[in-house]
C-alpha atoms as a PDB file:
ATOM      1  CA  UNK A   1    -221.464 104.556  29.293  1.00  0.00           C
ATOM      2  CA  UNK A   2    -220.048 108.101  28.879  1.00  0.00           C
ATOM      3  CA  UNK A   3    -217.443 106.733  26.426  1.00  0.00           C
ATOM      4  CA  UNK A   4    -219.966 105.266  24.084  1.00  0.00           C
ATOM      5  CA  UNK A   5    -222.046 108.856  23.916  1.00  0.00           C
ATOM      6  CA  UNK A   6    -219.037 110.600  23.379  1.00  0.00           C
ATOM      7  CA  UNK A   7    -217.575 108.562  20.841  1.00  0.00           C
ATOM      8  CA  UNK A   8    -221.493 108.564  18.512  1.00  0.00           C
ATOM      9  CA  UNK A   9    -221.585 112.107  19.635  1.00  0.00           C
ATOM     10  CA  UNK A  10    -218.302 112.969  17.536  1.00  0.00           C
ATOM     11  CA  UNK A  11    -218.828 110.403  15.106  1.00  0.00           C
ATOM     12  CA  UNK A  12    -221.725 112.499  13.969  1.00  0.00           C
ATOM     13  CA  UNK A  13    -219.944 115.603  14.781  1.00  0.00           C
ATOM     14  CA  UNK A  14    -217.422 115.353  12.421  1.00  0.00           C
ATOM     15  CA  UNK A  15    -218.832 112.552   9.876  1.00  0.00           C
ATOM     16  CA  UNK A  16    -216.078 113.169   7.087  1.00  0.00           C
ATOM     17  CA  UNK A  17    -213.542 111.962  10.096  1.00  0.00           C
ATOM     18  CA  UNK A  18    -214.751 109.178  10.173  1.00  0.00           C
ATOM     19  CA  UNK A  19    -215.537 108.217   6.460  1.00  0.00           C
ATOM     20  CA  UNK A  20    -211.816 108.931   5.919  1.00  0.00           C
ATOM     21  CA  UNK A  21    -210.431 106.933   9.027  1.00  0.00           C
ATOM     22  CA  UNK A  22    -212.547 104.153   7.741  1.00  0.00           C
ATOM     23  CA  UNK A  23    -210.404 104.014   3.839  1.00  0.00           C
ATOM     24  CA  UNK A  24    -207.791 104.507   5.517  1.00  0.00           C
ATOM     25  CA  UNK A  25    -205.859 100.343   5.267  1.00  0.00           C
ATOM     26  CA  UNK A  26    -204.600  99.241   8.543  1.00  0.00           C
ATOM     27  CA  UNK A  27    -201.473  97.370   8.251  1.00  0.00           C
ATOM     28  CA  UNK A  28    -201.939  94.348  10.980  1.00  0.00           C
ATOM     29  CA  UNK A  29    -198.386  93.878  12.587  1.00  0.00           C
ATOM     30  CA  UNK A  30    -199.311  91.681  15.265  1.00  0.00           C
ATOM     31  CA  UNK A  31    -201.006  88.421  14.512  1.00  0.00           C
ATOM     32  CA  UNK A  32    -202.999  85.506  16.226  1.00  0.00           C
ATOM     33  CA  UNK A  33    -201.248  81.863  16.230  1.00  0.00           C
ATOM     34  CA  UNK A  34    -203.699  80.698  13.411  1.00  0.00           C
ATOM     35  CA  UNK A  35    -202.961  83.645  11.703  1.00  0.00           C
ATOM     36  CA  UNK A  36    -199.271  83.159  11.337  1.00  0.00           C
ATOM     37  CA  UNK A  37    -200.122  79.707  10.879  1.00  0.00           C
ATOM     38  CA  UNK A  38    -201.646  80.323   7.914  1.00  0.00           C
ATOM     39  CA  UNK A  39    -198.988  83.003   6.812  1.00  0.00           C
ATOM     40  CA  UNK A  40    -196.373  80.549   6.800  1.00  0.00           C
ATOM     41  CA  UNK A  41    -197.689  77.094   7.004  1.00  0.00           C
ATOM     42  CA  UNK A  42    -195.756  76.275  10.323  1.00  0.00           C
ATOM     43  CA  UNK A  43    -197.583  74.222  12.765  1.00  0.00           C
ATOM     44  CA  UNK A  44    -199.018  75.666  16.182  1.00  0.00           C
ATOM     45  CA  UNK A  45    -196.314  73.966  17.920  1.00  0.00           C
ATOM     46  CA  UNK A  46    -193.343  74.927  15.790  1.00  0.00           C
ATOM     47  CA  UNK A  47    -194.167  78.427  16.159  1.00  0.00           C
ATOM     48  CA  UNK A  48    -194.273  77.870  20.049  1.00  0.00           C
ATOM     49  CA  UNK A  49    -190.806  76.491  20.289  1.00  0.00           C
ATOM     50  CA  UNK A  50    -189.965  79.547  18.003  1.00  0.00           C
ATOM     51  CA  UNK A  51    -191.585  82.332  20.314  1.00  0.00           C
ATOM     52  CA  UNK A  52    -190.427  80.869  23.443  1.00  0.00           C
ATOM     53  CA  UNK A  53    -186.719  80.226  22.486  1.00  0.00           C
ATOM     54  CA  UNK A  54    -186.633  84.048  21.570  1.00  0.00           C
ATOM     55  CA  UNK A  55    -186.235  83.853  17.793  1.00  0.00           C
ATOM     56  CA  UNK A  56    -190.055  84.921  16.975  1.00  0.00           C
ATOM     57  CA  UNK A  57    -190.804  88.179  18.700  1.00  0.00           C
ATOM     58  CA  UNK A  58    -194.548  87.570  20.123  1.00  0.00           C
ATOM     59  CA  UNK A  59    -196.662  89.871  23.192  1.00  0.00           C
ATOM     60  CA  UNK A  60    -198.846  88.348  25.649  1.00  0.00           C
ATOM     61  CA  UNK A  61    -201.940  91.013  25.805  1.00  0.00           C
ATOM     62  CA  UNK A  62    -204.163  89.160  28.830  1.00  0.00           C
ATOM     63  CA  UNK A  63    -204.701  85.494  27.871  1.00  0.00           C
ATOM     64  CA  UNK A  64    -203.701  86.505  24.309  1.00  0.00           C
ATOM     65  CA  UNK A  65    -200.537  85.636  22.526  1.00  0.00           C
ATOM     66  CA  UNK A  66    -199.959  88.020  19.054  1.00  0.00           C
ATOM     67  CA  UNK A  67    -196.868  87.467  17.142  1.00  0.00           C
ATOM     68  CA  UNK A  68    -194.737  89.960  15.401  1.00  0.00           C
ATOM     69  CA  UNK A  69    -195.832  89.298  11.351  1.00  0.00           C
ATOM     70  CA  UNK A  70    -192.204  91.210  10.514  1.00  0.00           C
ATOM     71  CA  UNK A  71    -190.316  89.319  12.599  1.00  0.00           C
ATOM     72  CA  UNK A  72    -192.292  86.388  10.881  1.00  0.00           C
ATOM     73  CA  UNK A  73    -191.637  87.444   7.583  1.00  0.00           C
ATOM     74  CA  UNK A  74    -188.407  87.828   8.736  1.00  0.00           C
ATOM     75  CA  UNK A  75    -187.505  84.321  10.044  1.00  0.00           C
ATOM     76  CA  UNK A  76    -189.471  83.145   6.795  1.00  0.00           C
ATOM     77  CA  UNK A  77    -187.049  84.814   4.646  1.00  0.00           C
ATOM     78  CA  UNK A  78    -183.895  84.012   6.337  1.00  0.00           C
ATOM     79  CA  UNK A  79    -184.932  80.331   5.925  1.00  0.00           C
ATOM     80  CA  UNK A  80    -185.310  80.335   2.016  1.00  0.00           C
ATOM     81  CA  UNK A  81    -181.853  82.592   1.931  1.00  0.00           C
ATOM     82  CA  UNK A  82    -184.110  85.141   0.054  1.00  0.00           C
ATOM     83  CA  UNK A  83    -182.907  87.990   2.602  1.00  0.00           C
ATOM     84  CA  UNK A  84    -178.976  87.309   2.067  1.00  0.00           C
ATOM     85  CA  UNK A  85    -179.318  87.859  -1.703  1.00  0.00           C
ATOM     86  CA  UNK A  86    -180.753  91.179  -1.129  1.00  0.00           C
END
């Protein structure tokens, strides 16, 4: 309760703070398993086998799995040989 007054006490403390943390873009680095399904077109159960052999680099937060999206765009890469022409 004392963390929600405090926080839309200095919200309206400093109101310019906050307009500028809100344009500010937020780069998403971790991502859901429909997310990176989506990203790369792989199947829920391909990028399973991928994060649990080691090779996608995921974190469990509670119940939640979030997978790296660079290590994604990574693996991704590597498989069109896009990465060793660089």
């Amino acid at each position: 309760m004392y963390t929600v007054i405090l926080a839309y006490r200095n919200a309206h403390e400093h109101p310019e703070k906050e307009a500028a943390l809100l344009k500010e873009p937020v780069q998403q680095e971790w991502v859901s398993y429909p997310e990176a399904e989506r990203y790369s077109g792989l199947s829920h159960t391909t990028l399973w086998r991928y994060v649990t052999s080691g090779t996608l680099k995921a974190a469990r937060v509670g119940r939640s799995v979030r997978i790296h999206l660079p290590s994604l765009r990574l693996f991704m890469e590597e498989r069109t040989g896009v990465a060793a022409d660089k």
